[in-house]
Every structure is written in structure tokens, then in C-alpha cells.
N, C-alpha and C. Protein backbone atom coordinates (compact mmCIF):
# COMPACT_ATOMS: atom_id res chain seq x y z
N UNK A 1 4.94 -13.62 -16.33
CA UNK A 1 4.47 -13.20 -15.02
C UNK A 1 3.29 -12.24 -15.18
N UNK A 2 2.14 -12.50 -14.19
CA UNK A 2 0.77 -11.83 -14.69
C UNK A 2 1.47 -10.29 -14.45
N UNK A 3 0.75 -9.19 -14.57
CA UNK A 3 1.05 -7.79 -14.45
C UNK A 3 0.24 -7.40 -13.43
N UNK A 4 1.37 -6.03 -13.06
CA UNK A 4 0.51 -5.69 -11.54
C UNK A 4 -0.44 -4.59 -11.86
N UNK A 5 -1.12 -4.64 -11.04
CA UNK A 5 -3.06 -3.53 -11.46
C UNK A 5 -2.82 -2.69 -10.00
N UNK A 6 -2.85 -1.63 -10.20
CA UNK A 6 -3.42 -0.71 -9.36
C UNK A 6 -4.61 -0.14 -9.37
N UNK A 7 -5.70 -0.53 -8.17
CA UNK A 7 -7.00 0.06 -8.96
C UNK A 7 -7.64 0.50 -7.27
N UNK A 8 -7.98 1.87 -8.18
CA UNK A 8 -8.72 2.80 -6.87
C UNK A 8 -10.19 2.99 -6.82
N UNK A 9 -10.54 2.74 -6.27
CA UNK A 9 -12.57 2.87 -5.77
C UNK A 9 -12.67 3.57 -4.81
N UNK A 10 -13.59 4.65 -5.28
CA UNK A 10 -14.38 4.98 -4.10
C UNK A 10 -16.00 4.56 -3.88
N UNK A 11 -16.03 4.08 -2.27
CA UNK A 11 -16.83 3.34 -1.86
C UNK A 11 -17.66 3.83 -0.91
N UNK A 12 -18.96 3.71 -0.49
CA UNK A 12 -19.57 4.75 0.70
C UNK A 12 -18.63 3.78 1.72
N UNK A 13 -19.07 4.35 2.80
CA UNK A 13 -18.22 4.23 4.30
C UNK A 13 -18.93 3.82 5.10
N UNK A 14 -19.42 2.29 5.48
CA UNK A 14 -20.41 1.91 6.16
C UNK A 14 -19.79 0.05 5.91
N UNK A 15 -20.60 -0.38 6.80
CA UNK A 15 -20.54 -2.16 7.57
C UNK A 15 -20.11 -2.40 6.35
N UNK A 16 -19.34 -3.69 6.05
CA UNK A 16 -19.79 -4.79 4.99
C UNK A 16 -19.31 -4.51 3.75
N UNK A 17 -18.55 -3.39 2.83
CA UNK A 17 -18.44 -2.76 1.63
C UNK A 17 -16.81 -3.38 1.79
N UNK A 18 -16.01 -2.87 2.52
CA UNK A 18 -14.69 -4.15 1.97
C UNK A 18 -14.79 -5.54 2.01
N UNK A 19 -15.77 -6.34 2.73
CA UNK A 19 -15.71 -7.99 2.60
C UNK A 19 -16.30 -7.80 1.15
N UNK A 20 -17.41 -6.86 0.80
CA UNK A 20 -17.96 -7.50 -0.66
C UNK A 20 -16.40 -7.17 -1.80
N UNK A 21 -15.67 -6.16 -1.68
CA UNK A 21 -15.14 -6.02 -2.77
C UNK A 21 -13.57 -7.06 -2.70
N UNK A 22 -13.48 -7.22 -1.54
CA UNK A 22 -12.17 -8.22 -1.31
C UNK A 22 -13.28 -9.61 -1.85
N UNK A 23 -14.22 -9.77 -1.50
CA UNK A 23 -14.99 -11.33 -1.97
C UNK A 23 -15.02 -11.40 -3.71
N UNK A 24 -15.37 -10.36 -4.45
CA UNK A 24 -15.07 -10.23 -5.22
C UNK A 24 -13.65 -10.64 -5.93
N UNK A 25 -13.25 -10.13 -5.45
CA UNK A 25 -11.54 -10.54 -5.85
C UNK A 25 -11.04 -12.30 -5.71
N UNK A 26 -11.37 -12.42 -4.59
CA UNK A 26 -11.00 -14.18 -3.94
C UNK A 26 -11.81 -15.05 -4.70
N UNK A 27 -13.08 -14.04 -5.15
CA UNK A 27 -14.09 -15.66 -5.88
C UNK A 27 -13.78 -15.65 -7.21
N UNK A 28 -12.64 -14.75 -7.80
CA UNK A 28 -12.12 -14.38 -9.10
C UNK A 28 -11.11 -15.52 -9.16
N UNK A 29 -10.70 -15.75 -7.80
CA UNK A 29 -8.85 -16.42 -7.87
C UNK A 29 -7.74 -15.52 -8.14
N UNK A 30 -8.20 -14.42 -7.51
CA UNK A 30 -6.87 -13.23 -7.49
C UNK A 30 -6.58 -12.76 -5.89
N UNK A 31 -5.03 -12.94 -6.02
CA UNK A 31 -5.00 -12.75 -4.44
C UNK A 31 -4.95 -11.15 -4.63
N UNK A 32 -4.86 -11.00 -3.24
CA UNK A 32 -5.14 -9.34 -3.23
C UNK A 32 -3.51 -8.90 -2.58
N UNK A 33 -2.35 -8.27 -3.38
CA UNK A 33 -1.25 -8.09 -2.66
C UNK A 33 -1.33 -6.62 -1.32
N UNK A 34 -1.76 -5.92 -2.00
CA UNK A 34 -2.05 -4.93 -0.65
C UNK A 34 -3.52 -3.93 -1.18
N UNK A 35 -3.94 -3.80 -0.03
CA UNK A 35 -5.40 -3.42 0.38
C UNK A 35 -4.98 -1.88 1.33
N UNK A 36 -5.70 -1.08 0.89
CA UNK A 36 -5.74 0.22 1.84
C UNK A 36 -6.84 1.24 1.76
N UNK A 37 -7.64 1.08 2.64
CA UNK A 37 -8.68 1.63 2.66
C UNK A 37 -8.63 2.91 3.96
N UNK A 38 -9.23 3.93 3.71
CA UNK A 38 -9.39 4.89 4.52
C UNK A 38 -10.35 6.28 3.40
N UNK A 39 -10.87 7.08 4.77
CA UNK A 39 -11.56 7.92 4.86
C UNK A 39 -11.23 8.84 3.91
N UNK A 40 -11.98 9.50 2.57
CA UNK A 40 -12.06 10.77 1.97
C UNK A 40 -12.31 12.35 2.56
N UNK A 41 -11.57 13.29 1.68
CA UNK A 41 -11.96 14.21 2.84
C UNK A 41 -13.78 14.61 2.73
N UNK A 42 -14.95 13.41 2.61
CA UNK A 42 -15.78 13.35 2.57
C UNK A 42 -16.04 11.95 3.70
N UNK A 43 -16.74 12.41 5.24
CA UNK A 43 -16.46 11.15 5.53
C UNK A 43 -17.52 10.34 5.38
N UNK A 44 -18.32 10.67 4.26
CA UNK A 44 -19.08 9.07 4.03
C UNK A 44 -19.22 8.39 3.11
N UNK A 45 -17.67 8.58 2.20
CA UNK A 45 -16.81 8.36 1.22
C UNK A 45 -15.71 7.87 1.98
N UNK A 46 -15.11 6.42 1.62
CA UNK A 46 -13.47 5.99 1.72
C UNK A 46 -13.09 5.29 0.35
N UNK A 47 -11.82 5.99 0.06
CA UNK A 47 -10.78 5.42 -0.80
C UNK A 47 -10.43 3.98 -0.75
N UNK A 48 -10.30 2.97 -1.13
CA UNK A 48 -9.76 1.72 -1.65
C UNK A 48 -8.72 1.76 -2.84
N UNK A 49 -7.30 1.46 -2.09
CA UNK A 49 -6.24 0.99 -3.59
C UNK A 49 -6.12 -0.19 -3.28
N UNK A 50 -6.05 -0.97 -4.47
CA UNK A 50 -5.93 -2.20 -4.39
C UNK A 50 -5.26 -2.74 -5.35
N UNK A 51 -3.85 -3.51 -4.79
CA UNK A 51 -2.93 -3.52 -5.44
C UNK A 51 -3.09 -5.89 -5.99
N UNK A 52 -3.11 -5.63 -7.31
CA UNK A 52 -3.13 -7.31 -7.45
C UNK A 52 -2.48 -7.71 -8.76
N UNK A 53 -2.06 -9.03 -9.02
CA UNK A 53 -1.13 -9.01 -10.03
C UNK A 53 -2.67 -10.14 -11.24
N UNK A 54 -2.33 -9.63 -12.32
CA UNK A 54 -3.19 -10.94 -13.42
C UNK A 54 -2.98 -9.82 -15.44
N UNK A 55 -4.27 -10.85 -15.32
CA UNK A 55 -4.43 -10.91 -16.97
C UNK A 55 -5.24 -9.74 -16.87
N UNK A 56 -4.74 -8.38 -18.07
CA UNK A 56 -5.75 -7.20 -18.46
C UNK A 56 -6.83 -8.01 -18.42
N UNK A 57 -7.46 -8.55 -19.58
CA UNK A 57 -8.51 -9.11 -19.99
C UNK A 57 -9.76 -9.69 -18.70
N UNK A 58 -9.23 -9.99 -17.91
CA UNK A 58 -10.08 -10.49 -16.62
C UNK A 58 -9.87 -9.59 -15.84
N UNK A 59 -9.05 -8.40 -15.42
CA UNK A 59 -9.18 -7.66 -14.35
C UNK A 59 -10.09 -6.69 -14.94
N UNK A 60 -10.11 -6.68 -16.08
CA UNK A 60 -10.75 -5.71 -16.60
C UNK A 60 -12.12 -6.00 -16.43
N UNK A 61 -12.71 -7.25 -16.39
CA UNK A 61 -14.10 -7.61 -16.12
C UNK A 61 -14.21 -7.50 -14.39
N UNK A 62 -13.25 -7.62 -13.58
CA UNK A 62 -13.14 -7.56 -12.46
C UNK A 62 -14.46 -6.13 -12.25
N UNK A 63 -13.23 -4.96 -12.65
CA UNK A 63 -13.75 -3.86 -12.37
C UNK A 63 -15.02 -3.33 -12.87
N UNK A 64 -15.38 -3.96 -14.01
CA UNK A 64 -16.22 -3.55 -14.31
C UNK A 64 -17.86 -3.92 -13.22
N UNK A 65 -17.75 -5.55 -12.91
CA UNK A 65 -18.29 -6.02 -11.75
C UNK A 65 -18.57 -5.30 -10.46
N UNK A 66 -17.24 -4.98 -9.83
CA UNK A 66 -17.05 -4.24 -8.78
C UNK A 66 -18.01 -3.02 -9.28
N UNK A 67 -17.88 -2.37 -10.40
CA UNK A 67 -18.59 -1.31 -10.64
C UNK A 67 -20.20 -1.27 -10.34
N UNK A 68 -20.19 -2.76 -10.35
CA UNK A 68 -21.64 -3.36 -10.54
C UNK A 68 -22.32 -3.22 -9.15
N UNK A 69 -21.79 -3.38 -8.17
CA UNK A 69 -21.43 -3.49 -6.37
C UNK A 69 -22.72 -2.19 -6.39
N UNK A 70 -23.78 -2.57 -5.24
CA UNK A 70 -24.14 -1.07 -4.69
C UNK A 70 -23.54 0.13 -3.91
N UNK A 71 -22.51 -0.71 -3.29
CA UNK A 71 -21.64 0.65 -2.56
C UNK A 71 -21.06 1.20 -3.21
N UNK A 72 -20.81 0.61 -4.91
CA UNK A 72 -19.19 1.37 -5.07
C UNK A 72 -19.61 2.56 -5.84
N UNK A 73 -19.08 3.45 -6.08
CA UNK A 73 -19.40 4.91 -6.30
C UNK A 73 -18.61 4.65 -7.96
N UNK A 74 -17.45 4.77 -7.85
CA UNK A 74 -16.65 4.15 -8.96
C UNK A 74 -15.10 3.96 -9.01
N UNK A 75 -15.26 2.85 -9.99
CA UNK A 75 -13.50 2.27 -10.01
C UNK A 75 -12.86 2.65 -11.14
N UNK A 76 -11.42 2.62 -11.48
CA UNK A 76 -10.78 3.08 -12.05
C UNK A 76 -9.39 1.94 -12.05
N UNK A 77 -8.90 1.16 -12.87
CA UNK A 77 -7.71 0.82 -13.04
C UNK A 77 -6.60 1.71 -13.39
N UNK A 78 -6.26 2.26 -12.32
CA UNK A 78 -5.14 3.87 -12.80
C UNK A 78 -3.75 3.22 -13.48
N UNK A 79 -3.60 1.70 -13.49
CA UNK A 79 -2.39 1.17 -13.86
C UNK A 79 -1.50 1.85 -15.21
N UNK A 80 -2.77 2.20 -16.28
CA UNK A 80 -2.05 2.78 -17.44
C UNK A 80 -1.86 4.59 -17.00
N UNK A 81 -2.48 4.81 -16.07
CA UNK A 81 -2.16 6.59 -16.24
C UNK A 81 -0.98 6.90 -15.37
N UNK A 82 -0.88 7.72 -15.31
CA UNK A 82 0.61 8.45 -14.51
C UNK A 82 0.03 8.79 -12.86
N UNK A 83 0.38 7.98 -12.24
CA UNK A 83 -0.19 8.24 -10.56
C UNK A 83 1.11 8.18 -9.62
N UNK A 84 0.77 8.54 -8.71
CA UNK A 84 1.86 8.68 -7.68
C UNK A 84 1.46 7.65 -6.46
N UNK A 85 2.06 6.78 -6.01
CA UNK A 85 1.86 5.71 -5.14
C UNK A 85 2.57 5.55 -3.82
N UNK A 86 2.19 5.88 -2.63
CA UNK A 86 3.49 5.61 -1.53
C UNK A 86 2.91 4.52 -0.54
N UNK A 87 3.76 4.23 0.41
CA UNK A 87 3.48 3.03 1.52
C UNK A 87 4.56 3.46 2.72
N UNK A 88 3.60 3.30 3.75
CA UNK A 88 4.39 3.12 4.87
C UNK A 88 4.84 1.76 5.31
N UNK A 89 5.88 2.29 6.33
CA UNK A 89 6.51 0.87 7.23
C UNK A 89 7.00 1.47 8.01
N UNK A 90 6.90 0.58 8.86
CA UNK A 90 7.46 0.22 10.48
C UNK A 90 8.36 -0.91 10.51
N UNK A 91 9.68 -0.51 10.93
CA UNK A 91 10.57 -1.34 11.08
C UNK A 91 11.25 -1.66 12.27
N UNK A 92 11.13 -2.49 13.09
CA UNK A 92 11.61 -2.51 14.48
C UNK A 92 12.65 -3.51 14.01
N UNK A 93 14.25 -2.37 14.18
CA UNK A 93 15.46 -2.94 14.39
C UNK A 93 16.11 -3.46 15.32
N UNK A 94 16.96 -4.76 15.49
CA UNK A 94 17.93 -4.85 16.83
C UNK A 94 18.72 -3.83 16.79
N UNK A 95 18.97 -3.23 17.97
CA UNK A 95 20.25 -1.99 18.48
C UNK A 95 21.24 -2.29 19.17
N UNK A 96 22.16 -2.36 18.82
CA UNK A 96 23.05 -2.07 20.29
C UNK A 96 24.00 -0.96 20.42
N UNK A 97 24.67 -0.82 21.28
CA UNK A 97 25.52 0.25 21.03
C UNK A 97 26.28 1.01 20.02
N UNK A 98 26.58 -0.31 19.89
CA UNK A 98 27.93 -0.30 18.46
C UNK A 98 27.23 -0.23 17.10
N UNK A 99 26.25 -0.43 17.04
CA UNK A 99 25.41 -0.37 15.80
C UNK A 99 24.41 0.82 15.53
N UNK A 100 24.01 1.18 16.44
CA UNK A 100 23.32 2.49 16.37
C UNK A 100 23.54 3.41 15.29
N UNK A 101 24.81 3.73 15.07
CA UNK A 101 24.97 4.60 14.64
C UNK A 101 25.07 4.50 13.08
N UNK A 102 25.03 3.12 12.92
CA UNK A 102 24.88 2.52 11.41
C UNK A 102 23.24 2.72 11.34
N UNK A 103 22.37 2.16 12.12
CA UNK A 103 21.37 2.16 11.39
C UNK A 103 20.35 3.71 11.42
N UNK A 104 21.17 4.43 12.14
CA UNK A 104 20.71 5.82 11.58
C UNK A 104 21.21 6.26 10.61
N UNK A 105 22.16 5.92 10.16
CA UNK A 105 22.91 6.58 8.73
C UNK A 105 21.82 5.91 8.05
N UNK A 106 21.37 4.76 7.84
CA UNK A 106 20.86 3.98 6.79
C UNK A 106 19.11 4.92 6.64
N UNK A 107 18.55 4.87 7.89
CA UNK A 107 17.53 5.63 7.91
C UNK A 107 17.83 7.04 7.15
N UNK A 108 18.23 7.93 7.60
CA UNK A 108 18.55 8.93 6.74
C UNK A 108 19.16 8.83 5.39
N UNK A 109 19.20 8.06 4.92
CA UNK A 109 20.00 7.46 3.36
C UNK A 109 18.34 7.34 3.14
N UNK A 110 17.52 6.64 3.40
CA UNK A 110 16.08 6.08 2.83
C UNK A 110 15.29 7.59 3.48
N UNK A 111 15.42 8.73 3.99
CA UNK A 111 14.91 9.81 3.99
C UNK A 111 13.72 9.18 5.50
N UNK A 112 13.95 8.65 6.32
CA UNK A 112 13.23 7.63 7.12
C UNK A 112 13.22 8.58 8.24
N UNK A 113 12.75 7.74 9.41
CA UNK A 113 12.45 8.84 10.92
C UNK A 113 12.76 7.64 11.68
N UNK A 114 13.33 7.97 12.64
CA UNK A 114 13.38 7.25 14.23
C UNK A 114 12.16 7.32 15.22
N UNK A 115 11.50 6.52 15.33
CA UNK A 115 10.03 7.21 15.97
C UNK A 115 10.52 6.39 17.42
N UNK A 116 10.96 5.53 17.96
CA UNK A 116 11.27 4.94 18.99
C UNK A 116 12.89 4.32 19.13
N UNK A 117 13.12 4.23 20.39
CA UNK A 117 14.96 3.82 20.76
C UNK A 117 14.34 3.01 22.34
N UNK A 118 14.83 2.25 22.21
CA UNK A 118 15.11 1.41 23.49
C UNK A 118 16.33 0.31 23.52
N UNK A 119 16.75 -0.16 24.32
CA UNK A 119 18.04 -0.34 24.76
C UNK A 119 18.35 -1.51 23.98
N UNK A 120 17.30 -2.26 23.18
CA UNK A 120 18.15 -3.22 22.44
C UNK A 120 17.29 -3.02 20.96
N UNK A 121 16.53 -1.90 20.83
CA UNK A 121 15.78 -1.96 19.45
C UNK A 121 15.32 -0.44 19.24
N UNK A 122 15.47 -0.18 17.73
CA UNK A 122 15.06 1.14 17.44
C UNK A 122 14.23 0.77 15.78
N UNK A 123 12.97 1.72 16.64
CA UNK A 123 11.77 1.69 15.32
C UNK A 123 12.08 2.75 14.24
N UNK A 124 12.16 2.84 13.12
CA UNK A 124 11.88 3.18 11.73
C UNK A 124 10.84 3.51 11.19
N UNK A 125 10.28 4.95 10.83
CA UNK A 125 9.57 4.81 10.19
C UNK A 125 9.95 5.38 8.89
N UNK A 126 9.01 4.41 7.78
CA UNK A 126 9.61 5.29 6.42
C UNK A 126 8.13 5.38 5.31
N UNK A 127 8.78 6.10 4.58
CA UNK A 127 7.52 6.35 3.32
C UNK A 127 7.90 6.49 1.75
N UNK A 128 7.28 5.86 0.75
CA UNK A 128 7.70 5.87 -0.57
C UNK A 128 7.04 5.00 -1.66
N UNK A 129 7.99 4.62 -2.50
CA UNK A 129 7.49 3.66 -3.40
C UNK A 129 7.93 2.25 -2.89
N UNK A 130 7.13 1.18 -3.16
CA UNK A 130 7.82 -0.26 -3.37
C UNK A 130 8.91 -0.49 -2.79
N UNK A 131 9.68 -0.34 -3.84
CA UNK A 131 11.13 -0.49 -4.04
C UNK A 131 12.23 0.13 -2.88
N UNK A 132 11.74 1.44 -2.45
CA UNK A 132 12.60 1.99 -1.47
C UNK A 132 12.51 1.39 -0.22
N UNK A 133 11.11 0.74 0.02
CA UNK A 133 11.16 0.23 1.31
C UNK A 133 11.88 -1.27 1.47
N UNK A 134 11.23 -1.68 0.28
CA UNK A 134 12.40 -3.13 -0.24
C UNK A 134 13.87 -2.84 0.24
N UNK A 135 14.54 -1.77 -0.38
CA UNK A 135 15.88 -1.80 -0.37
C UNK A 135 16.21 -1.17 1.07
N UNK A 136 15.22 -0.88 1.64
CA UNK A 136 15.94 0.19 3.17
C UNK A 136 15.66 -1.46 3.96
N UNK A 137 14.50 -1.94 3.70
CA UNK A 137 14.49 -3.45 4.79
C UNK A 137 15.67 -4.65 4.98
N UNK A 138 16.11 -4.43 3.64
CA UNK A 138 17.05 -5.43 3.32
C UNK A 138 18.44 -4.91 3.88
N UNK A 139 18.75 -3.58 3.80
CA UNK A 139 19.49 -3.31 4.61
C UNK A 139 19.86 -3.22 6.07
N UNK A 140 18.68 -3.04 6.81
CA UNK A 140 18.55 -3.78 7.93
C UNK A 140 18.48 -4.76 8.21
N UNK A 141 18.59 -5.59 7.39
CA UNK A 141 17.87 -6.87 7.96
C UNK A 141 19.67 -7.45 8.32
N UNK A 142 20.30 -7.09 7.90
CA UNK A 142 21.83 -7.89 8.57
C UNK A 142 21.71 -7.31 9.87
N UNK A 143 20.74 -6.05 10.43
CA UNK A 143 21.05 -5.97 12.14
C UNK A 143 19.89 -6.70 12.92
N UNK A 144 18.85 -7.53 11.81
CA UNK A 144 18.05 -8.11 12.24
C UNK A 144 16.89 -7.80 13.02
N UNK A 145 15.92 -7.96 12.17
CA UNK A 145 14.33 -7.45 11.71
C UNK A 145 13.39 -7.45 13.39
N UNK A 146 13.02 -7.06 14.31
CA UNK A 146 12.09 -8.15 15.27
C UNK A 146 11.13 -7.97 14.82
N UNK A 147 10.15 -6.43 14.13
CA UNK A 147 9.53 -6.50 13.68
C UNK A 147 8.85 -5.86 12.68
N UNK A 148 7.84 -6.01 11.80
CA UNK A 148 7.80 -5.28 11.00
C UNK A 148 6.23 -4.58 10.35
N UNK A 149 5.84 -3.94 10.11
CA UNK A 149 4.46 -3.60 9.67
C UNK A 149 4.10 -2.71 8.27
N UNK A 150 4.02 -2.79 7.12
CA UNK A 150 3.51 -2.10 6.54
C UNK A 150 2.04 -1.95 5.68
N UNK A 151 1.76 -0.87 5.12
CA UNK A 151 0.35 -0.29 4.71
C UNK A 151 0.30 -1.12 3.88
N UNK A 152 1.17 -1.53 2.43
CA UNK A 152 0.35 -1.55 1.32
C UNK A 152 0.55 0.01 0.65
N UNK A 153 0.08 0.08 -0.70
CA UNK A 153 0.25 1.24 -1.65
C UNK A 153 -1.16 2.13 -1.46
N UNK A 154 -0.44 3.40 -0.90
CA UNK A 154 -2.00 4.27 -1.31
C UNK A 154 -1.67 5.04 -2.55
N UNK A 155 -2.57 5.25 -3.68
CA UNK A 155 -2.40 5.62 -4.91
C UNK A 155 -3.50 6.98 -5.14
N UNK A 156 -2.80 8.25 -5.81
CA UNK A 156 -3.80 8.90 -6.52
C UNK A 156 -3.46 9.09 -7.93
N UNK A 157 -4.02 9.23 -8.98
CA UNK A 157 -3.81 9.57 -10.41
C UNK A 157 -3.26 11.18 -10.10
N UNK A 158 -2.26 11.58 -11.43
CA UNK A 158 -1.86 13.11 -11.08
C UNK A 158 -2.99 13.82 -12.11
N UNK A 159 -3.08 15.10 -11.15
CA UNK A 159 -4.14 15.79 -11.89
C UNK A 159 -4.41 15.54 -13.33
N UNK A 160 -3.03 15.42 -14.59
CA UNK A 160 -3.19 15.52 -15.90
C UNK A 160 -4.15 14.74 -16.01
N UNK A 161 -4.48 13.84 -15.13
CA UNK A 161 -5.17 12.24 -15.84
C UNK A 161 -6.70 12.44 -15.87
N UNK A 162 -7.63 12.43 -17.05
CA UNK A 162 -8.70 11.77 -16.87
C UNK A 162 -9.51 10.84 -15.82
N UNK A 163 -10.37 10.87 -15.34
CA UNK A 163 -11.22 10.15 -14.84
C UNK A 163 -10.75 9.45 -13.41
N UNK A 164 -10.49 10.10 -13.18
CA UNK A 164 -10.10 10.16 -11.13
C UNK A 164 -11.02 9.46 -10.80
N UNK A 165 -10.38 8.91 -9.02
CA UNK A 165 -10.96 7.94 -8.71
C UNK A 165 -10.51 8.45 -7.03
């Protein structure tokens, strides 16, 4: 199974700079599993993590390409350093009476928030790694999903690391 790449760019903040670096990616033959772009606390600077699964050997030419890009400021495959990664979601549960009170236990088990309640559905919000939102969805999902939304991984390297991105 190819391996997953986490790789962060910063990019100026203007028209047209995510179609080139997502085009990049698609004319490679790499799908892109999650994309998250937003504003630095510089705003004519935004962050890009971009989460995709393949071969070192070709992602590695990936980035170097991307590097090649006039917008991009610079990229970084943080996959080998020690970074911290979270994702949101939105989970709109069925409710009913009798169940309520299960799927707030479950929310508070996943460290989650109730952001909305209405008479046959209550929204979820949660934050973390991967995996936690995996396992809090699946647990809802026996009270049955209506709907659902999440970010994708936003990633920073921890200070120890070399060559930030």
C-alpha cells in the first residue's frame, strides 16, 4: 500500500494558486485525500496541507516541482519529522428522546461539543487526529449519520524540527 505524505506549502494568497498546485498533483496521477488551505497570520501568505498517499521517490519530485510554481514560497514533506496534525467534523446525528442521552455520553468520550439540538437531530462537533474522528463516526453511525462534513488534516511541524513550512 503506497504511504501517506503530509506536505505543507506556503503559498501567496491570491486567484488561481490552489488550481495550479492541486493540477499539479492530478497531472501526476495522485489523488489528493484532503486539502486545507487557509490564511497565515500574514494575510498575503496561506498555508496548504496536503494530505496524499504514493511512492517517496515520485512525491519527492512532486515537491520539488511544486517548489518550482511561482506562487509557492516553499514546501516541505513534514511526513518524516514529528508534527502535530488535527481535523475537524461535523456530525449531524438522528435524535430522539430515548437516545439523546447516549449520544452525548459518546460526544464527551471523543472530548466533542454539541453545537446544535433539534427535535429529531443533534450536531457534533469534534477535533483531533484521523483516527479519533474515525472511531467517534462509527459510533454514531448505529443512531444514523444525516449528515456529515469534515476539513481534512491541518498540520504544523513541532518547533524541534528543522525547516518549517
Amino acid at each position: 500500500m503506497p504511504k501517506k505524505h503530509t506536505i505543507c506549502a506556503l503559498v501567496e494568497n491570491h486567484f488561481g494558486v490552489l488550481g495550479r498546485v492541486a493540477g499539479l498533483f492530478s497531472s501526476r496521477g495522485y489523488n489528493i485525500d484532503s486539502l486545507s488551505v487557509g490564511e497565515t497570520e500574514d494575510p498575503k501568505i496561506s498555508r496548504m496541507t496536503i494530505v496524499v498517499r504514493g511512492n517517496d521517490r515520485v512525491l519527492e519530485q512532486v515537491v520539488k516541482q511544486l517548489n518550482r510554481l511561482i506562487d509557492v514560497i516553499r514546501v516541505i514533506d513534514i511526513t518524516q519529522g514529528a508534527f502535530i496534525e488535527r481535523e475537524l467534523a461535523l456530525v449531524k446525528v438522528k435524535a430522539t428522546p430515548a437516545t439523546r442521552s447516549e449520544i452525548i455520553q459518546i460526544a464527551e468520550v471523543f472530548r466533542a461539543n454539541i453545537v446544535d439540538v433539534s427535535t429529531s437531530s443533534m450536531t457534533i462537533e469534534a477535533t483531533g487526529k484521523e483516527d479519533k474522528i474515525n472511531a467517534m463516526t462509527t459510533m454514531l453511525a448505529q443512531y444514523g449519520i444525516n449528515e456529515m462534513a469534515r476539513t481534512g488534516n491541518v498540520a504544523l511541524l513541532r518547533d524541534s524540527q528543522p525547516g518549517q513550512a
